[in-house]
PDB file of N, CA and C in Angstrom:
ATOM      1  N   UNK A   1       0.494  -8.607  -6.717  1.00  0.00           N
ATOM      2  CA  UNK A   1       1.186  -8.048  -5.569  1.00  0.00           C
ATOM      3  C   UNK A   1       1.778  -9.186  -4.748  1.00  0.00           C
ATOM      4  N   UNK A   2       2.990  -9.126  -4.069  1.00  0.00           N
ATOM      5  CA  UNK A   2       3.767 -10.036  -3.790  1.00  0.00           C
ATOM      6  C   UNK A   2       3.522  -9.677  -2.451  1.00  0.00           C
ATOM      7  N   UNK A   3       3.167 -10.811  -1.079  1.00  0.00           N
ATOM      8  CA  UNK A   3       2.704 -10.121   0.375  1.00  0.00           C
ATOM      9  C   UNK A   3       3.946 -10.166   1.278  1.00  0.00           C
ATOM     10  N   UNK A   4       3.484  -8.977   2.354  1.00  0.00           N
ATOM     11  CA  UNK A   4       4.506  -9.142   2.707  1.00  0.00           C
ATOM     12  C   UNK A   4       4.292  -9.902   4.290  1.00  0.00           C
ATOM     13  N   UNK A   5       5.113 -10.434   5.045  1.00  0.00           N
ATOM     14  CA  UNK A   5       4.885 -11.696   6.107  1.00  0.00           C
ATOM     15  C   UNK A   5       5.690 -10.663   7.437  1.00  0.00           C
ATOM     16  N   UNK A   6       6.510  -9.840   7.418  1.00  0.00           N
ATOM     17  CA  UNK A   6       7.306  -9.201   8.643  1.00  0.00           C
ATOM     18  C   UNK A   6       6.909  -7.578   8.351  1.00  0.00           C
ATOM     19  N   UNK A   7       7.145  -6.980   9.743  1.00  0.00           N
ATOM     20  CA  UNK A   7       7.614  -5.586   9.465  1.00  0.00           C
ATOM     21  C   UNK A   7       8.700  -5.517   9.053  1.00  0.00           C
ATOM     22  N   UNK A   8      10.306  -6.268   9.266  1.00  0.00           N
ATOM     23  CA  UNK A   8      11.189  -5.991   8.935  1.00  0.00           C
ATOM     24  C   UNK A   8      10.850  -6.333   7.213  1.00  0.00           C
ATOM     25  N   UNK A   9       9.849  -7.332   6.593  1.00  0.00           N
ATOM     26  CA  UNK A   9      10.246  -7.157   5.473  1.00  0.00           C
ATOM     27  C   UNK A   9       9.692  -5.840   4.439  1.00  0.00           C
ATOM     28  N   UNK A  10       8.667  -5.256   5.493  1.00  0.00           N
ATOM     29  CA  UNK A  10       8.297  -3.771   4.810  1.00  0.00           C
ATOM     30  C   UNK A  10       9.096  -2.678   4.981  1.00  0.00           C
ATOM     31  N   UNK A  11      10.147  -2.603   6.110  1.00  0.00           N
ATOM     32  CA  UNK A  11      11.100  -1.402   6.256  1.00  0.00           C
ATOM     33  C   UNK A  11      11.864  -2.076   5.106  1.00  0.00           C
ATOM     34  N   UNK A  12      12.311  -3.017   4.674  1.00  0.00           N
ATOM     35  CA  UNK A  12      13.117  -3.293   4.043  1.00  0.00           C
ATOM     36  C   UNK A  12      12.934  -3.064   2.447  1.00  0.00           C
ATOM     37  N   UNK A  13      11.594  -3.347   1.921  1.00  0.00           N
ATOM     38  CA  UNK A  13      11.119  -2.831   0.843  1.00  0.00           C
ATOM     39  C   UNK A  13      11.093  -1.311   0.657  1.00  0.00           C
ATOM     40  N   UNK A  14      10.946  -0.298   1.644  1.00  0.00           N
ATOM     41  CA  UNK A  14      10.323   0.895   1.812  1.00  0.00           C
ATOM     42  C   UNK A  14      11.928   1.439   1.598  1.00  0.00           C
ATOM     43  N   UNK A  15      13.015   0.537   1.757  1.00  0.00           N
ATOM     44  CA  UNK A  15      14.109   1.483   1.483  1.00  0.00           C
ATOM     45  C   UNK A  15      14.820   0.869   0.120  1.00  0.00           C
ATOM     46  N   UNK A  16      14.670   0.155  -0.141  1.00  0.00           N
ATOM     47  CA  UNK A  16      15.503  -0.839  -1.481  1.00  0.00           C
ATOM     48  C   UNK A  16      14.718  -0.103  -2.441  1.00  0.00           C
ATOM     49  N   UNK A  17      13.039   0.077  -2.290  1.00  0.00           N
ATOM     50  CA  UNK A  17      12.366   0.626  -3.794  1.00  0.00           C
ATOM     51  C   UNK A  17      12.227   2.067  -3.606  1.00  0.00           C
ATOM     52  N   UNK A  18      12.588   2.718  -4.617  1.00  0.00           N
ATOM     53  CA  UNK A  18      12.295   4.173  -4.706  1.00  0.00           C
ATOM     54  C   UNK A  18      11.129   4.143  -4.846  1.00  0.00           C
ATOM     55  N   UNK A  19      10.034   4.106  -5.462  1.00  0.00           N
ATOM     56  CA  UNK A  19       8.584   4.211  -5.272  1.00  0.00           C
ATOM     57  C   UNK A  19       8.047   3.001  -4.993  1.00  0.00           C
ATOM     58  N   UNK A  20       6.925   2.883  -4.298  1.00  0.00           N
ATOM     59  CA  UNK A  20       6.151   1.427  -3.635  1.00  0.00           C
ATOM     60  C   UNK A  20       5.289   1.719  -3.409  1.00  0.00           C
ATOM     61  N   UNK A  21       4.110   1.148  -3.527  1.00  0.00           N
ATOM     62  CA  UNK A  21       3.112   0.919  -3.071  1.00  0.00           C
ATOM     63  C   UNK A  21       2.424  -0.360  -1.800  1.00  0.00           C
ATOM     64  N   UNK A  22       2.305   0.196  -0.841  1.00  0.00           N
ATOM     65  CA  UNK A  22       1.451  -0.957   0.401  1.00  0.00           C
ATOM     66  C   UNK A  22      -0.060  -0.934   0.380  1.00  0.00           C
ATOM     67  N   UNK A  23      -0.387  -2.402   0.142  1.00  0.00           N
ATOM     68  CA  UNK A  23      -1.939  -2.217   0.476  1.00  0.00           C
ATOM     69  C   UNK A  23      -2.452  -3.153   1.337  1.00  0.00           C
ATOM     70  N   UNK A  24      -3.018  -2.369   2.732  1.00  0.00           N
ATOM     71  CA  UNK A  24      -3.166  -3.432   3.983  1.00  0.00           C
ATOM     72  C   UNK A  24      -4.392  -3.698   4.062  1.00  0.00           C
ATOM     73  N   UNK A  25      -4.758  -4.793   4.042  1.00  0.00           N
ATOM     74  CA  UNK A  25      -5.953  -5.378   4.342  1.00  0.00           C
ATOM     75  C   UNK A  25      -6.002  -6.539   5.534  1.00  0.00           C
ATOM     76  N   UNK A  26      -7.284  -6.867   5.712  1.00  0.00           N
ATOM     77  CA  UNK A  26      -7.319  -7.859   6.789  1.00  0.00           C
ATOM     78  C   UNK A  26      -8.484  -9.136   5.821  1.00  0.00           C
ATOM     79  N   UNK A  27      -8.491  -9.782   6.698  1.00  0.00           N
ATOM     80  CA  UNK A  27      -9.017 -11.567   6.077  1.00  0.00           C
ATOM     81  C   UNK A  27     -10.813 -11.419   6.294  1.00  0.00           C
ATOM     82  N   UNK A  28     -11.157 -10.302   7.090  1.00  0.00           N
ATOM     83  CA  UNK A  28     -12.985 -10.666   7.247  1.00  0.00           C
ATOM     84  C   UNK A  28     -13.131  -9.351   6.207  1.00  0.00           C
ATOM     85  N   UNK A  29     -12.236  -8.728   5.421  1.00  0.00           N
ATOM     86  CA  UNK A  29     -12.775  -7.070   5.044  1.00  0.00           C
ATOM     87  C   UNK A  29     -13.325  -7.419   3.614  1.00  0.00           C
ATOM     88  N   UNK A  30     -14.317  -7.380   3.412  1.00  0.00           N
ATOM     89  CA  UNK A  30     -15.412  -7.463   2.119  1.00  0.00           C
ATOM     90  C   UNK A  30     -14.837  -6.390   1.534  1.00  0.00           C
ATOM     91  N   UNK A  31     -14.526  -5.095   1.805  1.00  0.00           N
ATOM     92  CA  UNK A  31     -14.143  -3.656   1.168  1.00  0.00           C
ATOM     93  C   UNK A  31     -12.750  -4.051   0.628  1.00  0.00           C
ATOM     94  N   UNK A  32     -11.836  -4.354   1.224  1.00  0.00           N
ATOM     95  CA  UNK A  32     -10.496  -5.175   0.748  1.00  0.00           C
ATOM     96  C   UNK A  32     -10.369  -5.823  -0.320  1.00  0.00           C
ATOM     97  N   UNK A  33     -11.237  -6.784  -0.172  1.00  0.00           N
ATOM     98  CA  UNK A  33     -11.319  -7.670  -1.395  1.00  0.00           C
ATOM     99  C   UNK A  33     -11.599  -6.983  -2.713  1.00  0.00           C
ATOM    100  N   UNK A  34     -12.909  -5.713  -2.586  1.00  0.00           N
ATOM    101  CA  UNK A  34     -13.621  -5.609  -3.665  1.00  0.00           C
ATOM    102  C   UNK A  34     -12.388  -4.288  -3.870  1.00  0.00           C
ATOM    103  N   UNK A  35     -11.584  -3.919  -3.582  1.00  0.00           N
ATOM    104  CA  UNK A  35     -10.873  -2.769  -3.650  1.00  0.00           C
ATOM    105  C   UNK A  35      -9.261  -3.012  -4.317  1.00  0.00           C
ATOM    106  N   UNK A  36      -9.023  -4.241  -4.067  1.00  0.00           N
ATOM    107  CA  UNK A  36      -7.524  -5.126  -4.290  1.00  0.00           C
ATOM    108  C   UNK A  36      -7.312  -5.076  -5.612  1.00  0.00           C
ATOM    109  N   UNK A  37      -8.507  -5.432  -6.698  1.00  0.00           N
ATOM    110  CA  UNK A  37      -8.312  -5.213  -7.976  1.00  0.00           C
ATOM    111  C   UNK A  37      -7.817  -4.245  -8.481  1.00  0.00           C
ATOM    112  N   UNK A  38      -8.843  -3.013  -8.420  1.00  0.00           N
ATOM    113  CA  UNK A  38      -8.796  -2.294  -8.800  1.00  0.00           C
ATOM    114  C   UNK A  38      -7.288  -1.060  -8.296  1.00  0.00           C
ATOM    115  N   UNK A  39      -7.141  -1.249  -7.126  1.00  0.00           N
ATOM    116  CA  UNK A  39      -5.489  -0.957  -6.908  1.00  0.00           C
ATOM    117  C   UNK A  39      -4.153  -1.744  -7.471  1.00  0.00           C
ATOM    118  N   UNK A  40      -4.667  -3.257  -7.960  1.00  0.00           N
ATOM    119  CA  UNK A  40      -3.351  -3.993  -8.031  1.00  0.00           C
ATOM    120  C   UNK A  40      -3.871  -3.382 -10.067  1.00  0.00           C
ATOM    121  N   UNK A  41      -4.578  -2.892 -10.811  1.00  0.00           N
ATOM    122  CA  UNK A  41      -4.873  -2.552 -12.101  1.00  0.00           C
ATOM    123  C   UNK A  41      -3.898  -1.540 -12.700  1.00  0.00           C
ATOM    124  N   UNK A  42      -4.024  -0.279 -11.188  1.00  0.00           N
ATOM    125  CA  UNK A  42      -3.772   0.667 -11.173  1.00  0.00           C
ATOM    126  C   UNK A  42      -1.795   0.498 -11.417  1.00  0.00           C
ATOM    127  N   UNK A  43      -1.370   0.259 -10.206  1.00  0.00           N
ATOM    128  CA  UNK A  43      -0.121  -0.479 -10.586  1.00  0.00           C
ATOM    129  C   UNK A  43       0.599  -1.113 -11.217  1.00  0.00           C
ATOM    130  N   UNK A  44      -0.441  -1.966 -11.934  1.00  0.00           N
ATOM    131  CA  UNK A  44       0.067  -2.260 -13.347  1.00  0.00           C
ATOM    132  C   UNK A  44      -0.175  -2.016 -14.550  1.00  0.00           C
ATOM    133  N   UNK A  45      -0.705  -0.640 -14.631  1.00  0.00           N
ATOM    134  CA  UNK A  45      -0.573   0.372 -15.546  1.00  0.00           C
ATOM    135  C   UNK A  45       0.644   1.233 -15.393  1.00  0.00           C
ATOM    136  N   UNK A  46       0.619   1.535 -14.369  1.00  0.00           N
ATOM    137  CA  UNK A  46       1.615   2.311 -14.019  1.00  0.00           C
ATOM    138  C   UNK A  46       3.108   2.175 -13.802  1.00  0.00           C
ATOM    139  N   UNK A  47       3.187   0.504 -13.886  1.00  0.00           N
ATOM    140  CA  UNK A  47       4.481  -0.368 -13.402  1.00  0.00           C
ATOM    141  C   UNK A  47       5.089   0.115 -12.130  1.00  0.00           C
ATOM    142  N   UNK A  48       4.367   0.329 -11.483  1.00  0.00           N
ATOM    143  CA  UNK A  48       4.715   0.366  -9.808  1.00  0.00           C
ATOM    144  C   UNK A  48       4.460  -0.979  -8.944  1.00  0.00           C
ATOM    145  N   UNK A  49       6.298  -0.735  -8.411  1.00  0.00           N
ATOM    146  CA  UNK A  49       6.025  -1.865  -7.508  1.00  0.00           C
ATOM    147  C   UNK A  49       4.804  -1.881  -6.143  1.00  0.00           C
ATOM    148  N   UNK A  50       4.296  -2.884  -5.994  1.00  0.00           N
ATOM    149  CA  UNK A  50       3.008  -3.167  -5.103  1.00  0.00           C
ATOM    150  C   UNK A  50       3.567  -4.438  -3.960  1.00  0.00           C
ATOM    151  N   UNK A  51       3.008  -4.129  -3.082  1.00  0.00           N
ATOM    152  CA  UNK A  51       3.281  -5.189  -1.807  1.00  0.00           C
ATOM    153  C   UNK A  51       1.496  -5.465  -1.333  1.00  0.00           C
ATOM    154  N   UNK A  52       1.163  -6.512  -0.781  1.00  0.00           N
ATOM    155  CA  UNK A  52      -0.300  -6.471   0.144  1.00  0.00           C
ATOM    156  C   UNK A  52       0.647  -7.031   1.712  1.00  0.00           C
ATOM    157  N   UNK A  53      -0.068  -6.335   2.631  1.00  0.00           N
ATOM    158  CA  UNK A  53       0.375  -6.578   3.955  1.00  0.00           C
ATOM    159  C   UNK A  53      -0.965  -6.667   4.503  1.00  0.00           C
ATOM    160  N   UNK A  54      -0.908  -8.172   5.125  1.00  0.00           N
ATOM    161  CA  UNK A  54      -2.489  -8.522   5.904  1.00  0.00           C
ATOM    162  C   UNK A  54      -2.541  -7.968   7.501  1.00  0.00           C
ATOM    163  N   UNK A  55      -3.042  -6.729   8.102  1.00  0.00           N
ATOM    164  CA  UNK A  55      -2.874  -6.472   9.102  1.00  0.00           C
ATOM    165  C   UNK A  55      -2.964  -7.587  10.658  1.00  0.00           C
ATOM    166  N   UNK A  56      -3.492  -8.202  10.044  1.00  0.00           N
ATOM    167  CA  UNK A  56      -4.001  -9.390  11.165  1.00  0.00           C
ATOM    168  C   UNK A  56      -2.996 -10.288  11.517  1.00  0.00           C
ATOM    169  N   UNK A  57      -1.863 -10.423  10.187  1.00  0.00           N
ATOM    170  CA  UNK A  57      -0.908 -11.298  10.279  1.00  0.00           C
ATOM    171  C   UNK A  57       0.405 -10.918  10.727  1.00  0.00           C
ATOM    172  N   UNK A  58       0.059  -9.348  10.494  1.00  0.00           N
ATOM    173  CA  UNK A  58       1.657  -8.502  10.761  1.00  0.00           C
ATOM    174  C   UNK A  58       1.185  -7.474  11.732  1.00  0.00           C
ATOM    175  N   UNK A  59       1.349  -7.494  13.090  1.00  0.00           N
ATOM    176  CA  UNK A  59       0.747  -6.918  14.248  1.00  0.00           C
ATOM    177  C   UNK A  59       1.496  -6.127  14.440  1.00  0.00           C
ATOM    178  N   UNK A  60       2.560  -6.012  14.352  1.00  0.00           N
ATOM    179  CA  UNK A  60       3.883  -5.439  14.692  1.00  0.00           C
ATOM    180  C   UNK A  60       3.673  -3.801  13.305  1.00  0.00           C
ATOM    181  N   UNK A  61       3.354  -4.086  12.452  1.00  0.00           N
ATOM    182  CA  UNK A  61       3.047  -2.953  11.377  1.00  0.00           C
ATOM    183  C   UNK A  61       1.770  -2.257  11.795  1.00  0.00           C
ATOM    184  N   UNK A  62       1.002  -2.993  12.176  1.00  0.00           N
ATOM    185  CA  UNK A  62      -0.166  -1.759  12.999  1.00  0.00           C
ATOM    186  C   UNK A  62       0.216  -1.228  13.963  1.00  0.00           C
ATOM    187  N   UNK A  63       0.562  -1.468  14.755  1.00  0.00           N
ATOM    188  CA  UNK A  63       1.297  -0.295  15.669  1.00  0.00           C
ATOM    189  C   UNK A  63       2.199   0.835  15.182  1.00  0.00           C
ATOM    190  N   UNK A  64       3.221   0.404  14.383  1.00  0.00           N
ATOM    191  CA  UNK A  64       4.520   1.131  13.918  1.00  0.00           C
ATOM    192  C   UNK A  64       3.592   2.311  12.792  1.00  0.00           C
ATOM    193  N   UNK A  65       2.598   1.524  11.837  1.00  0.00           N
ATOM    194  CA  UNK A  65       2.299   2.639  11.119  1.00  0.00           C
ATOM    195  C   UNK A  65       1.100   3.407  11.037  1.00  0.00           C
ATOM    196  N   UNK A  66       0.177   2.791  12.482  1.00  0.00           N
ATOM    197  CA  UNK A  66      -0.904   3.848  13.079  1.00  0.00           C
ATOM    198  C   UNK A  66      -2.322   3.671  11.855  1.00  0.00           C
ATOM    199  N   UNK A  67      -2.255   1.761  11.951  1.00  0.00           N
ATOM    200  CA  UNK A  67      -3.417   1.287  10.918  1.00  0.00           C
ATOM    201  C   UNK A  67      -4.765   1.014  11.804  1.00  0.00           C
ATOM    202  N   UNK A  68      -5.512   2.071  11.703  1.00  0.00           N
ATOM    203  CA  UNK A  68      -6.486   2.134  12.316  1.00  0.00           C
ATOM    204  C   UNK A  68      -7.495   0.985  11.740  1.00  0.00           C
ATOM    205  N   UNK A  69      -7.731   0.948  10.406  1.00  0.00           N
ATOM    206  CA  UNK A  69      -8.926   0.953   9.287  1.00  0.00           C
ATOM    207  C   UNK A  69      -8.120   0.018   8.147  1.00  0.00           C
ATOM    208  N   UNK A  70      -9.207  -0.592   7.427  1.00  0.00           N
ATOM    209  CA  UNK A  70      -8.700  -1.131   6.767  1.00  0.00           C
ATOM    210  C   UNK A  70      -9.941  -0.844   5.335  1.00  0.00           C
ATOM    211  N   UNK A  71      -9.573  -1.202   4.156  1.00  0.00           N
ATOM    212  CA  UNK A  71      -8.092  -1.275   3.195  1.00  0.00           C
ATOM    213  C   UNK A  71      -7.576   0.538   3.722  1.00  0.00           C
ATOM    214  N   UNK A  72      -6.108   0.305   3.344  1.00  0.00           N
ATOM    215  CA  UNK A  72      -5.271   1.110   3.679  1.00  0.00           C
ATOM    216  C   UNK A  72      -4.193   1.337   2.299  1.00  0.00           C
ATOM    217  N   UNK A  73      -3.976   2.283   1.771  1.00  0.00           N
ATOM    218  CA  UNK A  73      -3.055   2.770   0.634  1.00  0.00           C
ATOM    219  C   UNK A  73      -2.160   3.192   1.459  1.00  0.00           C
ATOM    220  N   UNK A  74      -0.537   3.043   1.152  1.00  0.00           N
ATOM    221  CA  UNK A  74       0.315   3.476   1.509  1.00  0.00           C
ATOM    222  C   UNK A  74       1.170   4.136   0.509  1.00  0.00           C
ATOM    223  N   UNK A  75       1.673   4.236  -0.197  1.00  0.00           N
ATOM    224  CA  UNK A  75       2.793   5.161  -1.081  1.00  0.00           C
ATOM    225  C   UNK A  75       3.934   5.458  -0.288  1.00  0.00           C
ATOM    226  N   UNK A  76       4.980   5.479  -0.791  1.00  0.00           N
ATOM    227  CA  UNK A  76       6.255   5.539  -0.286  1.00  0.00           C
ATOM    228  C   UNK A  76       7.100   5.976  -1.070  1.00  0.00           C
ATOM    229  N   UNK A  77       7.832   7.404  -1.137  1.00  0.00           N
ATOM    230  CA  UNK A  77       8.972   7.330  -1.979  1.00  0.00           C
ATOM    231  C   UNK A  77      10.529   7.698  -1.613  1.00  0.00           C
ATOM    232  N   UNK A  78      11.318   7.380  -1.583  1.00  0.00           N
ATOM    233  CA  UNK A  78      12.423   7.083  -1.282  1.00  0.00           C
ATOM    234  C   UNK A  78      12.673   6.538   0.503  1.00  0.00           C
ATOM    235  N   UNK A  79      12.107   6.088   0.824  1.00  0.00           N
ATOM    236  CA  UNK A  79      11.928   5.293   2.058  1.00  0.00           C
ATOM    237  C   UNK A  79      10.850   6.227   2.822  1.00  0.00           C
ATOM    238  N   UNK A  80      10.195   7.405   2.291  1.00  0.00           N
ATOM    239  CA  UNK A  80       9.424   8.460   3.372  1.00  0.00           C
ATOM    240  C   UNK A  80       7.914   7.982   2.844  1.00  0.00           C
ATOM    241  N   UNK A  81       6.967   7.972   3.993  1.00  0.00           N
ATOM    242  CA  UNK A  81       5.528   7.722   3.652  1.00  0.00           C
ATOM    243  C   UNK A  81       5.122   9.247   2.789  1.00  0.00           C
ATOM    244  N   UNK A  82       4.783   9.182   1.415  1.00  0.00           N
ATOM    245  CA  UNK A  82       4.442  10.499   1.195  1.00  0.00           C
ATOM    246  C   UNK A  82       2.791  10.573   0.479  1.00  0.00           C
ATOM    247  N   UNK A  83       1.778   9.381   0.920  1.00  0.00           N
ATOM    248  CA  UNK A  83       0.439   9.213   0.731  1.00  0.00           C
ATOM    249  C   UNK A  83      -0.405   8.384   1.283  1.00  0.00           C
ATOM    250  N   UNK A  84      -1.409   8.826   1.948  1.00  0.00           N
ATOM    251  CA  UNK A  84      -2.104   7.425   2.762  1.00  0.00           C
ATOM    252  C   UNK A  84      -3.623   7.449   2.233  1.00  0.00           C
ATOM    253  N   UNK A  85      -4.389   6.604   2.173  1.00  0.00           N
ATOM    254  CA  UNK A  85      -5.574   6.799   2.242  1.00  0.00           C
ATOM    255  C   UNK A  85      -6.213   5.592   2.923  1.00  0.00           C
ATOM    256  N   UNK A  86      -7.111   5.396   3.857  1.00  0.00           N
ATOM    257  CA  UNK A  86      -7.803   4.750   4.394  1.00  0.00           C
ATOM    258  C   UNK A  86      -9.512   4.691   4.280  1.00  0.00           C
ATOM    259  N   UNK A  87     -10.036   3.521   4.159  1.00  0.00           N
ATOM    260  CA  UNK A  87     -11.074   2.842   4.170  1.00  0.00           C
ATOM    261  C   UNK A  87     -11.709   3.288   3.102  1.00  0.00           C
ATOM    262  N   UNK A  88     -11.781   4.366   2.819  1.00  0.00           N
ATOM    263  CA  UNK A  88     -12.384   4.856   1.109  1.00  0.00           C
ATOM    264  C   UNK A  88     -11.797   5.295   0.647  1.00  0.00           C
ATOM    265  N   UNK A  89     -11.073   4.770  -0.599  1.00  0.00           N
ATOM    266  CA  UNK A  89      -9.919   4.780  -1.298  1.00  0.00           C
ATOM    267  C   UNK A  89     -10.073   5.740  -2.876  1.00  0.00           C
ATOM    268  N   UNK A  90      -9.977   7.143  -2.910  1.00  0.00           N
ATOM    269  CA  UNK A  90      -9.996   7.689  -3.878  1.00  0.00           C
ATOM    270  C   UNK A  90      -9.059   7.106  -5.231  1.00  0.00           C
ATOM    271  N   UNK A  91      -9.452   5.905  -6.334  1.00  0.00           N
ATOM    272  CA  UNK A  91      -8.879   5.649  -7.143  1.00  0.00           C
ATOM    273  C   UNK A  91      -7.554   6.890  -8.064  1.00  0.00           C
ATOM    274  N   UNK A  92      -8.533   7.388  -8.498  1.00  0.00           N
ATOM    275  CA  UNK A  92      -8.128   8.550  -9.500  1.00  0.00           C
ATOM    276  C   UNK A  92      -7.444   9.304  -8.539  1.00  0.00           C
ATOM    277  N   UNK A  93      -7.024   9.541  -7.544  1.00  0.00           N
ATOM    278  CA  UNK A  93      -6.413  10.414  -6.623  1.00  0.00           C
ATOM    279  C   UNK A  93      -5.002   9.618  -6.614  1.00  0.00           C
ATOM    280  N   UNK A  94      -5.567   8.477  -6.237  1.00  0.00           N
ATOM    281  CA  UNK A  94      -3.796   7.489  -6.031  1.00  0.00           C
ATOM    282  C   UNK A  94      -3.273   7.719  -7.243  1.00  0.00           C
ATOM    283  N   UNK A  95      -3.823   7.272  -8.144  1.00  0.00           N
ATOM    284  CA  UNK A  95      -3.324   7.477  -9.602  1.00  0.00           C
ATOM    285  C   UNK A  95      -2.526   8.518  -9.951  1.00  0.00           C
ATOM    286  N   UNK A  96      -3.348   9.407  -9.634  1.00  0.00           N
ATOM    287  CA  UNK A  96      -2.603  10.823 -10.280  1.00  0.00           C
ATOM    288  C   UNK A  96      -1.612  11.090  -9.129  1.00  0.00           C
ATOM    289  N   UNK A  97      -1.270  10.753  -8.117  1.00  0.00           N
ATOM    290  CA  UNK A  97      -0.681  10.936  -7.439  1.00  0.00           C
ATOM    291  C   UNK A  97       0.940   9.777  -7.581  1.00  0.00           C
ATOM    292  N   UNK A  98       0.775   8.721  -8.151  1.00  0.00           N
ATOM    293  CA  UNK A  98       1.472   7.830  -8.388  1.00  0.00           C
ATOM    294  C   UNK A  98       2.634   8.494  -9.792  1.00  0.00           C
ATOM    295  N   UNK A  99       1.384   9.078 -10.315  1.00  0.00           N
ATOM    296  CA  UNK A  99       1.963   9.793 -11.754  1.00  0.00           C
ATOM    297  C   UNK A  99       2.767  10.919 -11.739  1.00  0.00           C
ATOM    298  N   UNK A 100       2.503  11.790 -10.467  1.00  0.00           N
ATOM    299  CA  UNK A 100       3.174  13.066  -9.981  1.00  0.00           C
ATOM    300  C   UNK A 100       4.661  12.433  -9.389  1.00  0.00           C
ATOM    301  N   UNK A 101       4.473  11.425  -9.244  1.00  0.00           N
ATOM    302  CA  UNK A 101       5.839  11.166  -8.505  1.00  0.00           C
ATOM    303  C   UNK A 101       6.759  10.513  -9.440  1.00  0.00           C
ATOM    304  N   UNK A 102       6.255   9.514 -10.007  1.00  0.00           N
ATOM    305  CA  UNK A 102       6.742   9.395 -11.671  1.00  0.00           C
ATOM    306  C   UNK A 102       7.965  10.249 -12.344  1.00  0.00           C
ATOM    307  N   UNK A 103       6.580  10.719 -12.621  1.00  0.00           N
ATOM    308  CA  UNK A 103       7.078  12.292 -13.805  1.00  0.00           C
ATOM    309  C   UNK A 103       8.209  13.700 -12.871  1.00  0.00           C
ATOM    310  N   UNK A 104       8.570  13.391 -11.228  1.00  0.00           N
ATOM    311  CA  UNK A 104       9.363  13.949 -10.791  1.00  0.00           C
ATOM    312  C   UNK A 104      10.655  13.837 -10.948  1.00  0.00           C
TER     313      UNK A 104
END
């Protein structure tokens, strides 16, 4: 996953890629870490583009996208948020949900 450093550079991804994936984490989150794999796996099974956005570093994106909690799944398709999941991250849910949008 390639990170991202601005909000402008996540509005900017969120409209250039038809499907995307955001995954926000912060620098003390033990759950983040152990969770990063297994989402960045998922994505590259799936060949979906992936971004990581460190909330701590991009302050300006917690406000704008109401990041309470961290790790944070975002999904995005055609610039509209259309999946979130926070702090306990249903694998097999993103998945199949990644796949529904796919196969649309």
């Amino acid at each position: 996953m390639n990170e991202l450093t601005s909000y402008d550079e996540l509005r900017q991804v969120t409209k250039t890629e038809s499907l995307v994936l955001i995954y926000v984490s912060t620098a003390g989150c033990s759950v983040c870490h152990a969770d990063y794999p297994k989402v960045q796996a998922i994505v590259d099974a799936l060949e979906v583009p992936a971004y990581e956005l460190r909330a701590d570093q991009v302050q300006e994106a917690v406000g704008q996208l109401s990041l309470f909690a961290a790790p944070v799944v975002l999904v995005f398709f055609e610039g509209r948020e259309i999946h979130r999941q926070a702090r306990i991250i249903d694998f097999r849910l993103l998945e199949k949900k990644l796949q529904q949008v796919q196969s649309a």
